[in-house]
C-alpha atoms as a PDB file:
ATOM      1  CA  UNK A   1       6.525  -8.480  17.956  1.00  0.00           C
ATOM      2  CA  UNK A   2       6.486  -9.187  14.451  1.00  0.00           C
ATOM      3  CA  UNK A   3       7.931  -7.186  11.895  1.00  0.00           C
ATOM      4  CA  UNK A   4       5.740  -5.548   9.067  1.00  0.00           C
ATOM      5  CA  UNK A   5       6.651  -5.105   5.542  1.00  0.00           C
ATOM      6  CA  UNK A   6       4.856  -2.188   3.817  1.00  0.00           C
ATOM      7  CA  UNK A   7       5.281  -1.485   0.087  1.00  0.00           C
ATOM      8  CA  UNK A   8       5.305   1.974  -1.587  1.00  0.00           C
ATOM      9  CA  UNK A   9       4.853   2.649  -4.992  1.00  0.00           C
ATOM     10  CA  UNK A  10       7.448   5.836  -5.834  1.00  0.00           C
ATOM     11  CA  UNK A  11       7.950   7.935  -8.336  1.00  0.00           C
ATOM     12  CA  UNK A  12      10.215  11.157  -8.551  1.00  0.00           C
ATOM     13  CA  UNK A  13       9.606  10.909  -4.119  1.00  0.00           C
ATOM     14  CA  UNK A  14       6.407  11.085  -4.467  1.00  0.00           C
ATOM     15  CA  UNK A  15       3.521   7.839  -4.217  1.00  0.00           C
ATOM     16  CA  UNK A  16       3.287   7.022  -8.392  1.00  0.00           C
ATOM     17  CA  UNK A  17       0.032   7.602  -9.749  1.00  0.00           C
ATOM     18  CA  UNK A  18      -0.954   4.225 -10.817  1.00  0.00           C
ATOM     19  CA  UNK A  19       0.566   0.853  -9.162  1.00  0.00           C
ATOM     20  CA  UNK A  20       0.071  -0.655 -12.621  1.00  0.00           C
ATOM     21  CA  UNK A  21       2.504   0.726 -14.578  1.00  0.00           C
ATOM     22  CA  UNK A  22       4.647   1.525 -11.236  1.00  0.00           C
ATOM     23  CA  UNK A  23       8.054   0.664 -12.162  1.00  0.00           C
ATOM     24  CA  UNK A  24       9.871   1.277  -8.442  1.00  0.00           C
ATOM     25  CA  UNK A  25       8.611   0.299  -4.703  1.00  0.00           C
ATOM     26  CA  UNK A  26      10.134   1.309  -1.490  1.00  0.00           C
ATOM     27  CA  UNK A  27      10.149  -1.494   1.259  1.00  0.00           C
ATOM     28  CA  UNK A  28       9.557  -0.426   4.597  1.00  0.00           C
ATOM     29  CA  UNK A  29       9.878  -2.951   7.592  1.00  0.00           C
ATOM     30  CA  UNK A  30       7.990  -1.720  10.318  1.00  0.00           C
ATOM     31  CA  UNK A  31       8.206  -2.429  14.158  1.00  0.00           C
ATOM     32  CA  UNK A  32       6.439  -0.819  17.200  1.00  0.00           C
ATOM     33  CA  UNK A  33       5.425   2.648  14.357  1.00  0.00           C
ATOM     34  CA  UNK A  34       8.982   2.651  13.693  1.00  0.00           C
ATOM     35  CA  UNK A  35      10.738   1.919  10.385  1.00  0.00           C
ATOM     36  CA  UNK A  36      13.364   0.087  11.134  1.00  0.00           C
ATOM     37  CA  UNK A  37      14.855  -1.035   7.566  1.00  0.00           C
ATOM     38  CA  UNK A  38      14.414   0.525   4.273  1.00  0.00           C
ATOM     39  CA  UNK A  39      15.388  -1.169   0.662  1.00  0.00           C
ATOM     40  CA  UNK A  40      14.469   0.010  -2.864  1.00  0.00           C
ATOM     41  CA  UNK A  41      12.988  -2.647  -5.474  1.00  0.00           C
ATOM     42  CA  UNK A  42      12.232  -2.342  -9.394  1.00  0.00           C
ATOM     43  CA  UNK A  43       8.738  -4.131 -10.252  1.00  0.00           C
ATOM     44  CA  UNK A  44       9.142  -3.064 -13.952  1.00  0.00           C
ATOM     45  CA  UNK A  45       7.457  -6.289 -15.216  1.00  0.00           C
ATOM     46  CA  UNK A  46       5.880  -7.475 -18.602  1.00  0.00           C
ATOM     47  CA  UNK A  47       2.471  -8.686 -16.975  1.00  0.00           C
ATOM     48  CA  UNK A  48       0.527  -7.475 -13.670  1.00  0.00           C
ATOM     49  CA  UNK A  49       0.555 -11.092 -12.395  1.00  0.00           C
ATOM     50  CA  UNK A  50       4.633 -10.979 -12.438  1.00  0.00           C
ATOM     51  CA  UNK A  51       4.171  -7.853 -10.613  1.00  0.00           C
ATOM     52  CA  UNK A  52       1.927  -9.001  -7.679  1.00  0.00           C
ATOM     53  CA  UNK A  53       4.130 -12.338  -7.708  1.00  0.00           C
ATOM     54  CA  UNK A  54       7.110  -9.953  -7.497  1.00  0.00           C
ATOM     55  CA  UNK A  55       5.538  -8.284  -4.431  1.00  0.00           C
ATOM     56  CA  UNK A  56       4.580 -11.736  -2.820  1.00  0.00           C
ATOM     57  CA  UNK A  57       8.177 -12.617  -3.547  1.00  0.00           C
ATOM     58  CA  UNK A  58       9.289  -9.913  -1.127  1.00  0.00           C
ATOM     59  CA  UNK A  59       6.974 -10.555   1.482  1.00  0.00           C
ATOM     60  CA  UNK A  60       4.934  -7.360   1.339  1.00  0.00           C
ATOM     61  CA  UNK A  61       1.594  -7.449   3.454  1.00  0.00           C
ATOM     62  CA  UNK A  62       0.332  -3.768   2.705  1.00  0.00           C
ATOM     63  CA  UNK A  63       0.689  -1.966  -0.536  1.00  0.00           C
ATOM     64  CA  UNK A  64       0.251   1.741  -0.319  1.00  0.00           C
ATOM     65  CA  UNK A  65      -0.345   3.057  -3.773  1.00  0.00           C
ATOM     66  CA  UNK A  66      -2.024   5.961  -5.951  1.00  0.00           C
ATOM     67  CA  UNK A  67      -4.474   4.586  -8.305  1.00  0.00           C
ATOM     68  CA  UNK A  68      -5.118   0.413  -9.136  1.00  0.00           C
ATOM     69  CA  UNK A  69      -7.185  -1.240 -11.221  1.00  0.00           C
ATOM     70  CA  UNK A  70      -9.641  -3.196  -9.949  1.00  0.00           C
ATOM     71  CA  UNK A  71      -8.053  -6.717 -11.207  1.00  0.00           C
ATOM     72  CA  UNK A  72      -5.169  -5.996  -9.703  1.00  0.00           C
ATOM     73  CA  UNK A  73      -6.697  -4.938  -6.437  1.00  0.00           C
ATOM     74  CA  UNK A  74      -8.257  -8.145  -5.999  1.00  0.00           C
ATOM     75  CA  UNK A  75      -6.097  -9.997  -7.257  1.00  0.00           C
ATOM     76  CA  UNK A  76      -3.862  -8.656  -4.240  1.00  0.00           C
ATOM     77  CA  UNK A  77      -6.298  -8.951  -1.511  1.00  0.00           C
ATOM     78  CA  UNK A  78      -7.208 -12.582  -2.712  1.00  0.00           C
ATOM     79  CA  UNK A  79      -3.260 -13.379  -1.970  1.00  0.00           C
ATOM     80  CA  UNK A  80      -3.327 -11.563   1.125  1.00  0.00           C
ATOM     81  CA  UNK A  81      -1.771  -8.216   0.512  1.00  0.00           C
ATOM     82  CA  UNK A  82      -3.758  -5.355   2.385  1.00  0.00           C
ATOM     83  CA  UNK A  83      -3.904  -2.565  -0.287  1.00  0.00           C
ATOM     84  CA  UNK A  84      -4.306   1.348   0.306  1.00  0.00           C
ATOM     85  CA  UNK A  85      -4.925   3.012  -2.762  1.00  0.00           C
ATOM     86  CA  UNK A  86      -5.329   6.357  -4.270  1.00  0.00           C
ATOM     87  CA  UNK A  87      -3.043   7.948  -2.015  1.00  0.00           C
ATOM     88  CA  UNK A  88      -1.279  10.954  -3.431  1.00  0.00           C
ATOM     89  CA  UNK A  89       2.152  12.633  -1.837  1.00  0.00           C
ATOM     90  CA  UNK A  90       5.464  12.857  -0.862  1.00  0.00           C
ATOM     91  CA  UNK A  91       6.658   9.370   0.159  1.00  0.00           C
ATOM     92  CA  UNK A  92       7.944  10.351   3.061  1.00  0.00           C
ATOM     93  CA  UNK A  93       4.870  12.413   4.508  1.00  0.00           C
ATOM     94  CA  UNK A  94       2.492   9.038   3.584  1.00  0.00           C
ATOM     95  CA  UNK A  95       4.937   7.335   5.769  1.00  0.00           C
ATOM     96  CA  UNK A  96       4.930   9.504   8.781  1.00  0.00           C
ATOM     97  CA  UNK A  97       1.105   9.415   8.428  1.00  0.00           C
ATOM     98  CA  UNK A  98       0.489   5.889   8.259  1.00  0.00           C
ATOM     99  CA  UNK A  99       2.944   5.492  11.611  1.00  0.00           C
ATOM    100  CA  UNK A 100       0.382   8.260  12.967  1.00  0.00           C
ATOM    101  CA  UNK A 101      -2.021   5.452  12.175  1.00  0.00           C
ATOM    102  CA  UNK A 102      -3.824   7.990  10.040  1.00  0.00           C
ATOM    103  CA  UNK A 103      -3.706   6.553   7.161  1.00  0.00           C
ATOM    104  CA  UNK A 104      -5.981   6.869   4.897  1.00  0.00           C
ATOM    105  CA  UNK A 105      -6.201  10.415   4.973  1.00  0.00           C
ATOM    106  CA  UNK A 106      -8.161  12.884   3.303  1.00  0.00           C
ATOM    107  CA  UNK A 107      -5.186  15.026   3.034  1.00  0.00           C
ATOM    108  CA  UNK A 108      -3.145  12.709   1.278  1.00  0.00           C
ATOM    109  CA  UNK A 109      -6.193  11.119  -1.567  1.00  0.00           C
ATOM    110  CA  UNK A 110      -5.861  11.337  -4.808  1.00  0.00           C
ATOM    111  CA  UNK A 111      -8.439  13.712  -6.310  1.00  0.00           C
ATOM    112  CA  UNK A 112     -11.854  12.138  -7.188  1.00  0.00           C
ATOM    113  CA  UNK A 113     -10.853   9.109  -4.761  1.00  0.00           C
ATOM    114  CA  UNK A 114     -13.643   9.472  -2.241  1.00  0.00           C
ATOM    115  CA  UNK A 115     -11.672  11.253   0.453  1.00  0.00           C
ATOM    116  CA  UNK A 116      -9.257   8.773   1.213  1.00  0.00           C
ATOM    117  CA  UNK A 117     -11.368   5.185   0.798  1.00  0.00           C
ATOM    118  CA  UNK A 118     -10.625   2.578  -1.044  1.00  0.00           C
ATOM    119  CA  UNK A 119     -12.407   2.283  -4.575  1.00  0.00           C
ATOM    120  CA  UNK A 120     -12.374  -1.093  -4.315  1.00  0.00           C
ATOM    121  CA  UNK A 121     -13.146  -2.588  -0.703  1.00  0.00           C
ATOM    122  CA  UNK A 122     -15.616  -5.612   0.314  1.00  0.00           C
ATOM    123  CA  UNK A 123     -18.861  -4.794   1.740  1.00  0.00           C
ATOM    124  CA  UNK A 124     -19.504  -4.705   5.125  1.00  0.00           C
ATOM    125  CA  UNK A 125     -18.144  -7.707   7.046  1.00  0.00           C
ATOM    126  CA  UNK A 126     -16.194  -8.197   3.955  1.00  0.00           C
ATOM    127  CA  UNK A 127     -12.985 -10.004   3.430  1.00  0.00           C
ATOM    128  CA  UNK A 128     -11.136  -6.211   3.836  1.00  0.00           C
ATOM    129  CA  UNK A 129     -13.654  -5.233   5.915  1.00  0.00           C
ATOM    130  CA  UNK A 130     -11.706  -4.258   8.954  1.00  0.00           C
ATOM    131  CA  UNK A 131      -8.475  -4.026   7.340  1.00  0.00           C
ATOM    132  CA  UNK A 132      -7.855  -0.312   8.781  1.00  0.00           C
ATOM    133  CA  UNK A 133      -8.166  -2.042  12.424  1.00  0.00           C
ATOM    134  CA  UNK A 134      -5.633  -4.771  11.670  1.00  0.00           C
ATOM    135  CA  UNK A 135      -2.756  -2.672  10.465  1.00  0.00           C
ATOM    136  CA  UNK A 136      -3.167  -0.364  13.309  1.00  0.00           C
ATOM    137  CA  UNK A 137      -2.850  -3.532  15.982  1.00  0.00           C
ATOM    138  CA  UNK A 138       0.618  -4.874  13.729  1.00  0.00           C
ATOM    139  CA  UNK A 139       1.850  -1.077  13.579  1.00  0.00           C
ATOM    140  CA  UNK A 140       1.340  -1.102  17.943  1.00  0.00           C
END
């Protein structure tokens, strides 16, 4: 089974607003819905592209995040990094939701954010398309 590495944007144990000027990630390795290591990183960069190289660096396949910018955004799904944005709440409730394999989740968007969708997602048959489908076969 192969191990998952989920980043989470934190700030004051809660997601941080916006994964731009996010200075802190949590690291979660995931296997079989279970977290099974846990490690703190600083992402404090002077440029965005440091910051998705940083996040490359650690070998993170999902971000979960509160507001992005668009460049950013595609920027990570062009180097493969699923992203989840403009989630809102306690860190560890987020987690326990996405290992529900309800994530997104009304419950937990930021306001405005379209109940829980990404702003910023490909059409249908897209490259993200069915992104929501292929996390919840790695989390199984």
């Amino acid at each position: 089974m192969h191990a998952m590495k989920i980043a989470v944007t934190v700030w004051e144990g809660r997601i941080s607003p916006v994964f731009d000027v996010s200075r802190e990630i949590v690291i979660l390795t995931i296997e079989r819905k279970a977290v099974v290591a846990r490690s703190t990183e600083g992402i404090a960069t002077t440029t965005s592209a440091r910051k998705v190289d940083r996040l490359i660096e650690l070998g993170v396949e999902t971000l979960i995040c509160g507001a992005i910018s668009e460049p950013l955004h595609r920027e990570l799904a062009a180097r493969g990094v699923r992203v989840i944005g403009f989630v809102a709440g306690a860190v560890d409730e987020v987690v326990a939701i996405l290992l529900a394999g309800s994530l997104p989740a009304a419950a937990f968007a930021m306001p405005g954010s379209h109940g829980g969708r990404n702003r910023f997602r490909a059409g249908r048959g897209g490259k993200l398309g069915n992104w929501r489908v292929r996390l919840a076969q790695k989390l199984q």
